[in-house]
Protein backbone atom coordinates (compact mmCIF):
# COMPACT_ATOMS: atom_id res chain seq x y z
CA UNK A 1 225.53 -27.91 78.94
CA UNK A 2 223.52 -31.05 79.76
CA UNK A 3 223.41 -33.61 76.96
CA UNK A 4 219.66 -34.70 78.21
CA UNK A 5 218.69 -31.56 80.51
CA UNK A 6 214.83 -32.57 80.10
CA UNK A 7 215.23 -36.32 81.38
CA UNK A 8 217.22 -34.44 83.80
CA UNK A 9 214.42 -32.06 85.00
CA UNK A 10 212.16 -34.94 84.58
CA UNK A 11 213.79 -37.70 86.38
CA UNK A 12 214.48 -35.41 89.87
CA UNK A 13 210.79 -34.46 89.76
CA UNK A 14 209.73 -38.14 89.41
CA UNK A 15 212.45 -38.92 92.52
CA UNK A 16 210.63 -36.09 94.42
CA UNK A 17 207.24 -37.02 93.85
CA UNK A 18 208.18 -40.54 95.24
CA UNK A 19 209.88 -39.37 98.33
CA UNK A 20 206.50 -37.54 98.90
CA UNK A 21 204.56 -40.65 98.60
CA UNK A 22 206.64 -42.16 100.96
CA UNK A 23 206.61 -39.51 103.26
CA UNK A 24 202.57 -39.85 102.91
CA UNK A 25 202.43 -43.51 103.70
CA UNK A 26 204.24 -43.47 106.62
CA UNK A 27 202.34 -40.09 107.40
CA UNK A 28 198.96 -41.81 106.85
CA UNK A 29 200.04 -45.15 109.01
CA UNK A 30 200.77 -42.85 111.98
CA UNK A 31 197.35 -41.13 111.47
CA UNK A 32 195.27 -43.78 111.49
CA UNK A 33 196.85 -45.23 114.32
CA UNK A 34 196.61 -41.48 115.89
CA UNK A 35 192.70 -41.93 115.06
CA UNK A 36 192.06 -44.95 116.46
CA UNK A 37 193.24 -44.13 119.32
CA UNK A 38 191.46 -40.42 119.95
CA UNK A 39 188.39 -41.95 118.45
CA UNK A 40 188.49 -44.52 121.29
CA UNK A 41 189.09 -41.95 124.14
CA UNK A 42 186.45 -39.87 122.47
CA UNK A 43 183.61 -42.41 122.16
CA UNK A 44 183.06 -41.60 118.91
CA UNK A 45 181.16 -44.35 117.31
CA UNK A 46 181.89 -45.53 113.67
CA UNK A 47 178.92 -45.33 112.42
CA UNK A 48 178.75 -41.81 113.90
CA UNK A 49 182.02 -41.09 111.82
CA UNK A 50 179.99 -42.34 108.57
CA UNK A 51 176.58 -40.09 109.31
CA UNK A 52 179.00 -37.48 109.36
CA UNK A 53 180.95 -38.14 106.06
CA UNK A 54 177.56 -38.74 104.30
CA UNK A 55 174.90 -36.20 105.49
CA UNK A 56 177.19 -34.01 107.06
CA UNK A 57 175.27 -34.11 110.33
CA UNK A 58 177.09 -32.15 113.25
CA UNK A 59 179.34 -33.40 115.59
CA UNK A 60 181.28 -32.15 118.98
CA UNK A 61 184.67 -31.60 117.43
CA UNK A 62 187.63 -31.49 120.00
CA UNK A 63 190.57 -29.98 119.32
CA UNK A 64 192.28 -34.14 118.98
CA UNK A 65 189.28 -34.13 116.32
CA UNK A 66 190.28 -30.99 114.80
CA UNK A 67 193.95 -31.68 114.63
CA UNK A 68 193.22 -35.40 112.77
CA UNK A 69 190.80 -33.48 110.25
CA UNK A 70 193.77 -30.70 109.35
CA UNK A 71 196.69 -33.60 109.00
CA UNK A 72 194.21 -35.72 107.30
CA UNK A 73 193.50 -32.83 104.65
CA UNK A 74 197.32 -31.78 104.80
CA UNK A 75 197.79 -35.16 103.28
CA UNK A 76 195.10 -35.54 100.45
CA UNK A 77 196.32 -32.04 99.03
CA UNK A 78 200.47 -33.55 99.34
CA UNK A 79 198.90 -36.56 97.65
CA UNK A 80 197.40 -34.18 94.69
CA UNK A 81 200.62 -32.25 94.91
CA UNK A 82 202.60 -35.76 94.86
CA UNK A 83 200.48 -36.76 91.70
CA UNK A 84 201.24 -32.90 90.07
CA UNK A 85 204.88 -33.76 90.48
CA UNK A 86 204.76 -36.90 89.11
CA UNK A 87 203.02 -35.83 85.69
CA UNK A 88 205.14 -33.27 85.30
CA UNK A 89 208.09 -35.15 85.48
CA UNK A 90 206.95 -37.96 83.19
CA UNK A 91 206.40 -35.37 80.27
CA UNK A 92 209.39 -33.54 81.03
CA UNK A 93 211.66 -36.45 80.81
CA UNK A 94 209.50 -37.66 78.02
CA UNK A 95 211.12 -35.32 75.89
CA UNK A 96 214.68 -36.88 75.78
CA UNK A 97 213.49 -40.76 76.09
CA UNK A 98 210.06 -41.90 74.73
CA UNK A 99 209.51 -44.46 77.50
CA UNK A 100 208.28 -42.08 79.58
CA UNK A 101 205.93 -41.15 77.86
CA UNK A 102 203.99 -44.62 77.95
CA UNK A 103 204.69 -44.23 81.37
CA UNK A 104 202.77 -41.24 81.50
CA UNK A 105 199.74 -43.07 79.73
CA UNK A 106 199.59 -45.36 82.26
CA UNK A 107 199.54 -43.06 84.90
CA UNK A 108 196.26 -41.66 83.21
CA UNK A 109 194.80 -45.24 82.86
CA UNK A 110 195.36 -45.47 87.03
CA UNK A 111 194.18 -42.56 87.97
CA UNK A 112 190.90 -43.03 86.03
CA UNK A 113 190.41 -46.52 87.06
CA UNK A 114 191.08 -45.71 90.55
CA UNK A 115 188.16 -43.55 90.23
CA UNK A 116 186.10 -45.44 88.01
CA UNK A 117 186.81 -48.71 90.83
CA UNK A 118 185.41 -46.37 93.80
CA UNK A 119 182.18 -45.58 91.82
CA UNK A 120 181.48 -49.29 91.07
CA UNK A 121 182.59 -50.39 94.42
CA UNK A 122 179.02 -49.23 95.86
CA UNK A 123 176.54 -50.30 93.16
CA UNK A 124 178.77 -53.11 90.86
CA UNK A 125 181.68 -54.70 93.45
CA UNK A 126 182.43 -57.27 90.36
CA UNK A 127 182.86 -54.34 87.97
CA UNK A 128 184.92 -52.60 90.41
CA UNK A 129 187.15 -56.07 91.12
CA UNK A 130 187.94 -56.20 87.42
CA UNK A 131 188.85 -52.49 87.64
CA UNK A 132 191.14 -53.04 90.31
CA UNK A 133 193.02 -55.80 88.31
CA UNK A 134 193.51 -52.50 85.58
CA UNK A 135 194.70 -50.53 88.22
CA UNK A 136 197.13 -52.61 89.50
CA UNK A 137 198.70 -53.46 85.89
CA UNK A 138 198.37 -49.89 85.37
CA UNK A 139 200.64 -48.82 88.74
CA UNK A 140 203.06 -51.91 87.49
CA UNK A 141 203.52 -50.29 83.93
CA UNK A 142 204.81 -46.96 85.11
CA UNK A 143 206.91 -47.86 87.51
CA UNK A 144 207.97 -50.47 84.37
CA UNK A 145 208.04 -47.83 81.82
CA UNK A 146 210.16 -45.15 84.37
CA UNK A 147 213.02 -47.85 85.06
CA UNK A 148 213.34 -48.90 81.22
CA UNK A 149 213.54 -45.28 80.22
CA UNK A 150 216.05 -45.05 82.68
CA UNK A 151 218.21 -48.19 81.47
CA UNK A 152 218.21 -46.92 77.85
CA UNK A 153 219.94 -43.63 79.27
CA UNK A 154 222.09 -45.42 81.29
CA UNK A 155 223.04 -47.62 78.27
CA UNK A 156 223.58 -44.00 75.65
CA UNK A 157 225.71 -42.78 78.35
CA UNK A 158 227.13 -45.82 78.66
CA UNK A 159 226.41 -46.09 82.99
CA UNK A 160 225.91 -49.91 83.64
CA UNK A 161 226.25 -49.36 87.60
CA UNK A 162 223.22 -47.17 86.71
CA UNK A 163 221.52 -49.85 84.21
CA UNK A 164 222.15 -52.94 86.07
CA UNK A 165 220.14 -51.45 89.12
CA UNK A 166 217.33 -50.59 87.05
CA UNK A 167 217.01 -53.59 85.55
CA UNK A 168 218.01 -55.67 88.60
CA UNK A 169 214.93 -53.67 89.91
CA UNK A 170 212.50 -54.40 86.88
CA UNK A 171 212.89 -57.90 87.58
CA UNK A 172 212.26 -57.78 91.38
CA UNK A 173 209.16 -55.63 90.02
CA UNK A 174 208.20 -58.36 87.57
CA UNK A 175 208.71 -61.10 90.22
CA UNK A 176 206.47 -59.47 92.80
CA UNK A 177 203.95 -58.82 90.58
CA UNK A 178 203.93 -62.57 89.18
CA UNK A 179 203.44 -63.53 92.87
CA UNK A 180 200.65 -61.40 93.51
CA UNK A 181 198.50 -62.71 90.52
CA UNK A 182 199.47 -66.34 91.40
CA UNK A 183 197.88 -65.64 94.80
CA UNK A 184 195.10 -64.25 93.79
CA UNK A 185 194.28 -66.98 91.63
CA UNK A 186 195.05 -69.62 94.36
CA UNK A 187 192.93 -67.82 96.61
CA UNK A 188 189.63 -67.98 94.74
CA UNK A 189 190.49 -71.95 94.17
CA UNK A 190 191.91 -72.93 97.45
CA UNK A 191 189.18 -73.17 100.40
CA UNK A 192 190.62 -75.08 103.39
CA UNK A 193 192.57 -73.69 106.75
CA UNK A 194 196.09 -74.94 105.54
CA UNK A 195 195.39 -73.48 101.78
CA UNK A 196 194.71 -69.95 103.08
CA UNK A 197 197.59 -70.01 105.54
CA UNK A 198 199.80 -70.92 103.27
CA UNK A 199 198.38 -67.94 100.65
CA UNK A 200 198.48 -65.15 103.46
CA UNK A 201 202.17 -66.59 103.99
CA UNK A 202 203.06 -65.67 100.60
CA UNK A 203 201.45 -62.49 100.61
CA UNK A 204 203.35 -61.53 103.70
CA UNK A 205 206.56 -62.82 102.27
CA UNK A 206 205.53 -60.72 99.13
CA UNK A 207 204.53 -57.49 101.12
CA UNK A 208 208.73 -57.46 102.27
CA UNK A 209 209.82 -57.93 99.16
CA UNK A 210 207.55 -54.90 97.69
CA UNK A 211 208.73 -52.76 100.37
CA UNK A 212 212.68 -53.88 99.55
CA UNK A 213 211.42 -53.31 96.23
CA UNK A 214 210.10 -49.86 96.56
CA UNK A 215 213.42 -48.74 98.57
CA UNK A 216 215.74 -49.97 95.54
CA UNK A 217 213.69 -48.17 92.97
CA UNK A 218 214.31 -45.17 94.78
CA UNK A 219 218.09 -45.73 94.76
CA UNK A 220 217.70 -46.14 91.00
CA UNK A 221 216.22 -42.90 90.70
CA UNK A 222 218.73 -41.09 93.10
CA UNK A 223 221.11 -42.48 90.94
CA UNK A 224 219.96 -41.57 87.71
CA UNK A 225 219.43 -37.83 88.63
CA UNK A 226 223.20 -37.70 89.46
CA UNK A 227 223.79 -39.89 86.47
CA UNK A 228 221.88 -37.11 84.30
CA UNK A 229 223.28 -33.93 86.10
CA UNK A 230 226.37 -35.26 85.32
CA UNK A 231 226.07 -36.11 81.53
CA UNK A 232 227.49 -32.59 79.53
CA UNK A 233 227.36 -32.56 75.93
């Protein structure tokens, strides 16, 4: 018998749910460069593209078109699916370690300000800016929140391979996340040619490590799965 079968559960559906995302991501990248490029070989203007999205006024649809509008849709409903996962496996796990569950909360508090940010965005852009500063704490406390709740299983079973890549992960987390709100702040105060170079530089920089980031907090959720499939009472 497992000696934490719901962290178990929990943890694999959270791994899961991530590989989706990635597999989205990449997914969406090749679409829109897919678009871009049928859209140019179709003459299909952009703001053709928006009268459609917005009064639903007819257009010739091709079968390039056609194909583009089923991946597209393939992809919001993995997204939803991706997000299902996700919930499930916070409250799952939730039930053998309480850190998961304030990962769960935040997960609620992004979702709703990611919606709450696109509503402002067309009548309030300042309101929605501050929103987006929520969101992105938001997204940073559940991926926080997962890794913790993984060290302090790692620690009762006593795993530290497993802990010291969490936490070697938190901090990479923490780190990326410190240089993204340093930028931001530098880029509303710096104006000149150098200045803004030397911010997109950074952000650049800080774009690989996120990536490397991403990659090793899905190697400390691998791990933890086999960690927790292996732990018997």
């Amino acid at each position: 018998m497992l000696k934490y079968p719901d962290a178990a559960k929990g943890v694999g559906r959270i791994f899961v749910s991530e590989i989706m995302a990635l597999w989205i991501a990449v997914s969406a990248l090749v679409l829109l460069i897919a678009a871009l490029v049928v859209l140019a070989f179709e003459d299909i203007s952009e703001e053709i593209i928006i009268r459609w999205i917005r009064t639903g006024e007819s257009i010739h649809l091709t079968p390039a078109l056609i194909v583009l509008i089923v991946a597209g849709s393939t992809l919001i409903i993995s997204a939803i699916a991706a997000v299902v996962l996700l919930v499930s496996g916070l409250t799952r796990a939730a039930k053998d370690e309480k850190l998961f569950k304030l990962s769960f909360l935040f997960l609620i508090i992004a979702v709703l300000s990611a919606i709450a940010e696109f509503i402002f965005s067309r009548f309030a852009p300042f309101v929605a800016d501050g929103i987006s500063v929520l969101f992105l704490i938001s997204r940073f406390l559940i991926t926080y929140y997962v890794l913790m709740g993984i060290n302090n299983l790692a620690v009762k079973l006593d795993r530290n391979d497993v802990s010291r890549i969490a936490l070697r992960c938190r901090n990479l987390i923490c780190f990326t996340y410190i240089v993204v709100a340093c930028v931001t702040f530098l880029s509303a105060l710096i104006q000149n040619n150098i200045g803004i170079m030397i911010v997109n530089s950074v952000i650049g920089i800080n774009l690989l490590l996120d990536i490397v980031c991403y990659f090793i907090y899905l190697v400390a959720l691998r791990r933890a799965k086999k960690m927790l499939k292996l732990a018997k009472e």
